[in-house]
PDB file of N, CA and C in Angstrom:
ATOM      1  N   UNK A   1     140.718  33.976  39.973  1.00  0.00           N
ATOM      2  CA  UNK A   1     140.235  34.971  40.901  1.00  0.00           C
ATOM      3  C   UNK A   1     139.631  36.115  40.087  1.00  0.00           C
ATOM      4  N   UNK A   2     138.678  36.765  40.216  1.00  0.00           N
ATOM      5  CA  UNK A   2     137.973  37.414  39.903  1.00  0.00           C
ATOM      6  C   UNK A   2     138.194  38.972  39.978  1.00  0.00           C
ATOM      7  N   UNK A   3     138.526  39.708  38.914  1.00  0.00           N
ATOM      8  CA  UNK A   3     138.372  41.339  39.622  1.00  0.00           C
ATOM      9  C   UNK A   3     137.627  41.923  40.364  1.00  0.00           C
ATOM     10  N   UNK A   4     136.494  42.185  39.998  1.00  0.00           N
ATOM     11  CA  UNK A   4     135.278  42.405  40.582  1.00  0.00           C
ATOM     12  C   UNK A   4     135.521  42.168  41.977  1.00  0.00           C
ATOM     13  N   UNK A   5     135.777  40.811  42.208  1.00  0.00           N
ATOM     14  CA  UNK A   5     135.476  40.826  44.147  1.00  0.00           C
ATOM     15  C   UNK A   5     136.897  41.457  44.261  1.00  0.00           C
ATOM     16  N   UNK A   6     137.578  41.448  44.012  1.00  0.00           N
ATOM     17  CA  UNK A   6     138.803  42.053  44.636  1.00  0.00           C
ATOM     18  C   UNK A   6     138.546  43.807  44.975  1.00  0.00           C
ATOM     19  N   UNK A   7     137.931  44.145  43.817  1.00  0.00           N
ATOM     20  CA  UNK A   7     137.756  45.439  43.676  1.00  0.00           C
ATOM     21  C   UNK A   7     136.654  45.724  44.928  1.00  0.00           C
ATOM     22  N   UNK A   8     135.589  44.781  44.921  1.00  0.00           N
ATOM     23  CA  UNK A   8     134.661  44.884  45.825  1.00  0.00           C
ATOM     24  C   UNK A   8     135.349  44.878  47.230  1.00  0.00           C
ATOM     25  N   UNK A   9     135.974  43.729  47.853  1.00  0.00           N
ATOM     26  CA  UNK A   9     137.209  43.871  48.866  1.00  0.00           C
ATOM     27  C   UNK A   9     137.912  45.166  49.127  1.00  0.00           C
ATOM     28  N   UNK A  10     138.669  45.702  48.626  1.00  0.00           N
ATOM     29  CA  UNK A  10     139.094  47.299  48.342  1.00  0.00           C
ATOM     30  C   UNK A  10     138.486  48.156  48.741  1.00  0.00           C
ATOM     31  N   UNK A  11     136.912  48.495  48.221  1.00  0.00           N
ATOM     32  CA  UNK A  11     136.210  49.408  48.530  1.00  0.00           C
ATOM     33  C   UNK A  11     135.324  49.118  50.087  1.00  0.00           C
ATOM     34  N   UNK A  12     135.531  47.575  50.164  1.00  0.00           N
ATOM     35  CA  UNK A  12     134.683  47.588  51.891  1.00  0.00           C
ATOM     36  C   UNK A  12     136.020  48.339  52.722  1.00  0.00           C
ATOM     37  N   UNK A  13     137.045  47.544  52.178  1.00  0.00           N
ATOM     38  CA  UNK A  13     138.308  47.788  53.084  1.00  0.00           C
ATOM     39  C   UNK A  13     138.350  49.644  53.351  1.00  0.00           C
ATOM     40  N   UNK A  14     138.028  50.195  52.086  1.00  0.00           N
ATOM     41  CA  UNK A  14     138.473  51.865  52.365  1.00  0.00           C
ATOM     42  C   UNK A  14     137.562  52.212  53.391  1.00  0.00           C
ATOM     43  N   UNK A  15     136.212  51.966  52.797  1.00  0.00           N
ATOM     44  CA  UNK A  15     135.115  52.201  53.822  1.00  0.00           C
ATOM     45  C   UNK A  15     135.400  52.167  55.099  1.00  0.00           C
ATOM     46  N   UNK A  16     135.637  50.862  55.598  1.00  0.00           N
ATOM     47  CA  UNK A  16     135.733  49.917  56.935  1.00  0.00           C
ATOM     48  C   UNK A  16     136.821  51.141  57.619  1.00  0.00           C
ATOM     49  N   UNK A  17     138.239  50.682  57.438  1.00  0.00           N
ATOM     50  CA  UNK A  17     139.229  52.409  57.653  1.00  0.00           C
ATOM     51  C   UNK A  17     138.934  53.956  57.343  1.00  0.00           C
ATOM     52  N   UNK A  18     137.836  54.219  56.315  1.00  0.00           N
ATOM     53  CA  UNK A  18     137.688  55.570  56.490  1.00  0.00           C
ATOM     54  C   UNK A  18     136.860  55.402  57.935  1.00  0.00           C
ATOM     55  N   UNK A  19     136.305  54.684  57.900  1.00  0.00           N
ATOM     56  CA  UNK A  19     134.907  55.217  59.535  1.00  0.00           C
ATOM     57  C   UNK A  19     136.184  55.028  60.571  1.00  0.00           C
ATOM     58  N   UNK A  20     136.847  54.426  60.531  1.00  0.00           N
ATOM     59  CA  UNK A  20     137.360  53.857  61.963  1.00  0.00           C
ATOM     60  C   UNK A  20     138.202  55.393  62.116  1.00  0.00           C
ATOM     61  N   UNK A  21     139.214  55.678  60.792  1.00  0.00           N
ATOM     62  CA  UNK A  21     139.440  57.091  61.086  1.00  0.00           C
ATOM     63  C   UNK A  21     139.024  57.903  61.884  1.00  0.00           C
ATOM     64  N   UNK A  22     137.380  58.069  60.777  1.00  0.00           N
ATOM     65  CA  UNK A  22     136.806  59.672  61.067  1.00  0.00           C
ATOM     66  C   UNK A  22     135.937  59.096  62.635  1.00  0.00           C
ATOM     67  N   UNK A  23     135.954  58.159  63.126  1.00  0.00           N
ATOM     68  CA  UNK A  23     135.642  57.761  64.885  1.00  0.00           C
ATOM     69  C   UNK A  23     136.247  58.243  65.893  1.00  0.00           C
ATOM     70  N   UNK A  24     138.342  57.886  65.223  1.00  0.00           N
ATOM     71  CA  UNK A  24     139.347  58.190  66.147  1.00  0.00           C
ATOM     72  C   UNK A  24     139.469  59.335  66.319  1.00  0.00           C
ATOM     73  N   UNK A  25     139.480  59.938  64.793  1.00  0.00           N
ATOM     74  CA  UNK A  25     139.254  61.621  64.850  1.00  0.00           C
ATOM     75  C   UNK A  25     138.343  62.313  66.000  1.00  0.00           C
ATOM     76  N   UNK A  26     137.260  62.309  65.839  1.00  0.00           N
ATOM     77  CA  UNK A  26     136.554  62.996  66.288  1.00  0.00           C
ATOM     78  C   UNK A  26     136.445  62.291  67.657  1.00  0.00           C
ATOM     79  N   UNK A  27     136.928  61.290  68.370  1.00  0.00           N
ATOM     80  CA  UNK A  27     136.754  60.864  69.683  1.00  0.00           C
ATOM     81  C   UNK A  27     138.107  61.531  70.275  1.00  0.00           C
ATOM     82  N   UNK A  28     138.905  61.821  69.538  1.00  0.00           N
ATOM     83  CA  UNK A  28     140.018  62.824  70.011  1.00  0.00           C
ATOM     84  C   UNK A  28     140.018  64.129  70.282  1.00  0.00           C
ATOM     85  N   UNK A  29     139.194  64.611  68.956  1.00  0.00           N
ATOM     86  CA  UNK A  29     138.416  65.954  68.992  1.00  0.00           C
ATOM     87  C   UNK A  29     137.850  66.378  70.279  1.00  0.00           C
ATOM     88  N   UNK A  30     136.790  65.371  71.058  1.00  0.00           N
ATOM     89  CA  UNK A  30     136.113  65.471  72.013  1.00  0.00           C
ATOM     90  C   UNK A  30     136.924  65.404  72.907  1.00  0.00           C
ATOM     91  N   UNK A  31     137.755  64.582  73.372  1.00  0.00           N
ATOM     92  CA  UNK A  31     138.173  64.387  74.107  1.00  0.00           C
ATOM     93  C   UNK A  31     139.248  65.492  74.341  1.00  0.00           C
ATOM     94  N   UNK A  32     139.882  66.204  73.602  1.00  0.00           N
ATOM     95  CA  UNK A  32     140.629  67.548  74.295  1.00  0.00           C
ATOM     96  C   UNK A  32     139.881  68.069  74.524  1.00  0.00           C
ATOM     97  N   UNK A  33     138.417  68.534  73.345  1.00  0.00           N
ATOM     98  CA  UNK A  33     137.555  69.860  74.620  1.00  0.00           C
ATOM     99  C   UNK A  33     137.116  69.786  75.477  1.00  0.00           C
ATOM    100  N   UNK A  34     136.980  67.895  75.899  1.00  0.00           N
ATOM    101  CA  UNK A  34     135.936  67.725  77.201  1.00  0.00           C
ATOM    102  C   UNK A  34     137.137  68.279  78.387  1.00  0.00           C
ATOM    103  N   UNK A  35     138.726  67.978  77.753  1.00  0.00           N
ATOM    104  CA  UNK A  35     139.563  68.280  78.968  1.00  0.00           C
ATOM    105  C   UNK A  35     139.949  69.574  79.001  1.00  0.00           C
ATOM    106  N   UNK A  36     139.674  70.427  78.324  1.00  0.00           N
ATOM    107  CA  UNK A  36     139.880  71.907  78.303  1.00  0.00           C
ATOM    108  C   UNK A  36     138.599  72.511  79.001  1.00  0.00           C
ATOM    109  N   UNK A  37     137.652  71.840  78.772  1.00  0.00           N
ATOM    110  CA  UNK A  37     136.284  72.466  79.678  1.00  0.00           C
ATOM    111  C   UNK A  37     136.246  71.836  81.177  1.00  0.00           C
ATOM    112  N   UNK A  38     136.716  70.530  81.380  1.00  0.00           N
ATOM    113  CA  UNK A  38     137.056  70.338  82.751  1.00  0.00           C
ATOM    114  C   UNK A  38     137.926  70.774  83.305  1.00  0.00           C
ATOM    115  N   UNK A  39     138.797  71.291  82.847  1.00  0.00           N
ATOM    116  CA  UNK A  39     139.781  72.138  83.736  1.00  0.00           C
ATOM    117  C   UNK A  39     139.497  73.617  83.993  1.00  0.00           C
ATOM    118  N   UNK A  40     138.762  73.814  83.240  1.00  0.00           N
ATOM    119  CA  UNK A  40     137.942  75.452  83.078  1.00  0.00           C
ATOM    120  C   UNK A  40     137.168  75.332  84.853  1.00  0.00           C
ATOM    121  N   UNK A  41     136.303  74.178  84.828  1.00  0.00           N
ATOM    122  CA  UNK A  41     135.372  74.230  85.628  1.00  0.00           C
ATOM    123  C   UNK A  41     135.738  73.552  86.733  1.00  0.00           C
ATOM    124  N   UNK A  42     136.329  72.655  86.847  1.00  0.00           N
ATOM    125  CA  UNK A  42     137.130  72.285  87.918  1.00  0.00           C
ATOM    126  C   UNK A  42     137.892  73.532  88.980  1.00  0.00           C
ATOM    127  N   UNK A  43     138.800  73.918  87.649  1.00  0.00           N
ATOM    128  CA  UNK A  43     139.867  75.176  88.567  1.00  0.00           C
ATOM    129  C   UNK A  43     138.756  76.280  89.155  1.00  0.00           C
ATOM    130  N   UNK A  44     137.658  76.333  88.615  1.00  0.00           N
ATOM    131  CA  UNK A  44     136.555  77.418  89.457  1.00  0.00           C
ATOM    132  C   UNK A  44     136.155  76.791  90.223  1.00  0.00           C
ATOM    133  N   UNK A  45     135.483  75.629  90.902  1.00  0.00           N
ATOM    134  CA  UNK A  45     134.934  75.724  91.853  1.00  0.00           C
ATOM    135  C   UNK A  45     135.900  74.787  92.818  1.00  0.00           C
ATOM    136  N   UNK A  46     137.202  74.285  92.384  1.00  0.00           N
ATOM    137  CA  UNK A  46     138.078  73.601  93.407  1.00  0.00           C
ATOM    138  C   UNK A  46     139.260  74.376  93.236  1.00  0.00           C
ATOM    139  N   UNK A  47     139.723  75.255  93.121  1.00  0.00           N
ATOM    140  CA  UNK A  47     140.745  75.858  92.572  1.00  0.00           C
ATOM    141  C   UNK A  47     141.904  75.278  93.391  1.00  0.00           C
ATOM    142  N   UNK A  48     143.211  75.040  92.974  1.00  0.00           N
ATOM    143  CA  UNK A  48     144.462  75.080  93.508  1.00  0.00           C
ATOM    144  C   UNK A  48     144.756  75.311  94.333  1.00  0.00           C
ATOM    145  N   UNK A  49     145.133  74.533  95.553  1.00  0.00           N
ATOM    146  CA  UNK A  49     145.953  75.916  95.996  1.00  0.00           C
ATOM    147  C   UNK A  49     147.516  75.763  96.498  1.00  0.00           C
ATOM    148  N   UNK A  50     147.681  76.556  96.170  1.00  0.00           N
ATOM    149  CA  UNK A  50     149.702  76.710  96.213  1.00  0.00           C
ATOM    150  C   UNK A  50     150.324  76.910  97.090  1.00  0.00           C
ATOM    151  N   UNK A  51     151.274  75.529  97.614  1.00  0.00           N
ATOM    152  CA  UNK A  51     151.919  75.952  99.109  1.00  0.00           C
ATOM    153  C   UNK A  51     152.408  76.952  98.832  1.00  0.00           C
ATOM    154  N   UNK A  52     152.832  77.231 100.121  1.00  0.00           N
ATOM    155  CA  UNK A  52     154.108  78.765 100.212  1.00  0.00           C
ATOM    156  C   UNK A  52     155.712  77.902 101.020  1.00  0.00           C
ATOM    157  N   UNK A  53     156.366  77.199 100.061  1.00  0.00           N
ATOM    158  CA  UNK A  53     157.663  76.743 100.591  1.00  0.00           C
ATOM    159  C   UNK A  53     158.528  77.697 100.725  1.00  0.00           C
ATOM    160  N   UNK A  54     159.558  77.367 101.729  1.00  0.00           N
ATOM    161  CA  UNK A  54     160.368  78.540 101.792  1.00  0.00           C
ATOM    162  C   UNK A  54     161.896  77.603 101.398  1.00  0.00           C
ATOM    163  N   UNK A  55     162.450  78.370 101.212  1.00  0.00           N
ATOM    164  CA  UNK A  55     163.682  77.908 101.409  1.00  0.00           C
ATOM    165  C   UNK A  55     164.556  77.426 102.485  1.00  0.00           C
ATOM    166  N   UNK A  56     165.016  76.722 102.902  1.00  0.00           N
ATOM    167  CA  UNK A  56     165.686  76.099 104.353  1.00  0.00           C
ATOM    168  C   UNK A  56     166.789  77.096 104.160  1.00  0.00           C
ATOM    169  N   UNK A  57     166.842  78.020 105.630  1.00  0.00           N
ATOM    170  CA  UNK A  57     168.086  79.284 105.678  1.00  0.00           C
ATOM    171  C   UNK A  57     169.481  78.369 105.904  1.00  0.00           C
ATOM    172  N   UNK A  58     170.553  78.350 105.004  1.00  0.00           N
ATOM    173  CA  UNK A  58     171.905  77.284 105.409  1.00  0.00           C
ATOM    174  C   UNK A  58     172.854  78.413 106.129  1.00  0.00           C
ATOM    175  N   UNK A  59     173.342  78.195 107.255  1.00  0.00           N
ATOM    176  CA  UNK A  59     174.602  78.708 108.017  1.00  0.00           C
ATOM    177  C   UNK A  59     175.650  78.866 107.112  1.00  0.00           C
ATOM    178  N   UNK A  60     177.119  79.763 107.093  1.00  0.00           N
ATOM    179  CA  UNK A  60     177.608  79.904 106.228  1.00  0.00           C
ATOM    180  C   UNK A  60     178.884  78.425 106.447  1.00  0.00           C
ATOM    181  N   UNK A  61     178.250  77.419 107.818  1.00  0.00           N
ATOM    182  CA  UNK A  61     179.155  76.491 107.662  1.00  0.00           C
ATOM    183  C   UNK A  61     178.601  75.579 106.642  1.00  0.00           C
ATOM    184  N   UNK A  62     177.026  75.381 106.485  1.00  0.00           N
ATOM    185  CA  UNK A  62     176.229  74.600 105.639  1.00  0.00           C
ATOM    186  C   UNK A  62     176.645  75.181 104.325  1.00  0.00           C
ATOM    187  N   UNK A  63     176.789  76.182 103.819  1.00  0.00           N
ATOM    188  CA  UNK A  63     176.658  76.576 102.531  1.00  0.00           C
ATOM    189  C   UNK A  63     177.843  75.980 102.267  1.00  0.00           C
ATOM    190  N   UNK A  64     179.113  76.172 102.570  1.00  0.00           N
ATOM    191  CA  UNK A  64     180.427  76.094 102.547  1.00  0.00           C
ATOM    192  C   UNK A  64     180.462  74.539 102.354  1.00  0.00           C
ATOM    193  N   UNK A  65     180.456  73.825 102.761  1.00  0.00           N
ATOM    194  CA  UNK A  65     180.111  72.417 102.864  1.00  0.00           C
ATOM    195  C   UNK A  65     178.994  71.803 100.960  1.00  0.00           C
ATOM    196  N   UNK A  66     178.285  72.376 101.578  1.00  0.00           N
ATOM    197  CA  UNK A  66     177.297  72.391 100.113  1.00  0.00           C
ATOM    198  C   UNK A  66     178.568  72.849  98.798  1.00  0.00           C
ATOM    199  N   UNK A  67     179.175  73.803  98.710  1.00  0.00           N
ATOM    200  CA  UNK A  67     180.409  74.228  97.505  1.00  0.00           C
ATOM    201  C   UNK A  67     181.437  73.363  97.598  1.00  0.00           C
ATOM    202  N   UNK A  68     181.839  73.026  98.963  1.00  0.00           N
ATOM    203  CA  UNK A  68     182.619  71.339  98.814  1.00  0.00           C
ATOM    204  C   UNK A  68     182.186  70.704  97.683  1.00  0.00           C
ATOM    205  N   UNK A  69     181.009  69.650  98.772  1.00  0.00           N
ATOM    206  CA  UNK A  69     180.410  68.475  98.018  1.00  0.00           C
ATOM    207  C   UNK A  69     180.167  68.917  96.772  1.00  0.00           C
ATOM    208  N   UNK A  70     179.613  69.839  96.015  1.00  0.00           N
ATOM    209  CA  UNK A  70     178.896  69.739  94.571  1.00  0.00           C
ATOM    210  C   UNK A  70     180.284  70.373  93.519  1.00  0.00           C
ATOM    211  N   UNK A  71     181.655  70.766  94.281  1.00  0.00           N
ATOM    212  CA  UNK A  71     182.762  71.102  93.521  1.00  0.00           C
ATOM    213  C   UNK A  71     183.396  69.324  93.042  1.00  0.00           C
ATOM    214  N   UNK A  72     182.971  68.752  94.910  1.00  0.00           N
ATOM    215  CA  UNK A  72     183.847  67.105  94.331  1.00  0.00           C
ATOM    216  C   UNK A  72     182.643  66.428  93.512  1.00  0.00           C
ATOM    217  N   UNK A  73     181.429  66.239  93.390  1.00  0.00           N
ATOM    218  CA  UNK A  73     181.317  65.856  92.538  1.00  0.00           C
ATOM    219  C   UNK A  73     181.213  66.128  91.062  1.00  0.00           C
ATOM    220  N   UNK A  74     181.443  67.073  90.659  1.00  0.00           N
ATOM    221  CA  UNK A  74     182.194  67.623  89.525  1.00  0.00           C
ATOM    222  C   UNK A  74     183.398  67.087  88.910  1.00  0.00           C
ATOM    223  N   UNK A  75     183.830  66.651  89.735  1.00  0.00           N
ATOM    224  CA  UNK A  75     185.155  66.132  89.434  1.00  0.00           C
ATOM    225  C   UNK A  75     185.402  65.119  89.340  1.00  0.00           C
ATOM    226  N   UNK A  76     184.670  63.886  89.790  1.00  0.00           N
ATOM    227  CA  UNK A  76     184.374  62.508  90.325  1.00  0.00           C
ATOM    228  C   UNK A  76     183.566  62.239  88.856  1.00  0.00           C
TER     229      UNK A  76
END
């Protein structure tokens, strides 16, 4: 077997993995700013919008009941 091709092998091989690298790299690169600029522009012209939940008001027989159950399962 020959040095030369081996050596030649080696250097396609670095080549071949440096590009595929510097591809993944920079297709990653893009790909967060494309999603940092779509959310920029998205949230402006569709913006969010945020229910207003309330809390369900519990009777002080509901609450009482609620400190039951979550004391027994504590214990269980």
């Amino acid at each position: 077997m020959e040095i030369s091709l081996l050596k030649e092998g080696l250097f396609v091989m670095i080549i071949g993995m440096g590009t595929v690298f510097i591809f993944l790299s920079v297709m990653i690169l893009i790909m967060n700013l494309n999603s940092v600029f779509m959310q920029k522009v998205i949230n402006r012209y569709f913006p969010e919008e945020i229910p207003n939940i309330k809390a369900p008001q519990l009777s002080n027989d509901e609450e009482i009941a609620l400190a039951v159950a979550c004391a027994y399962a504590r214990t269980v």
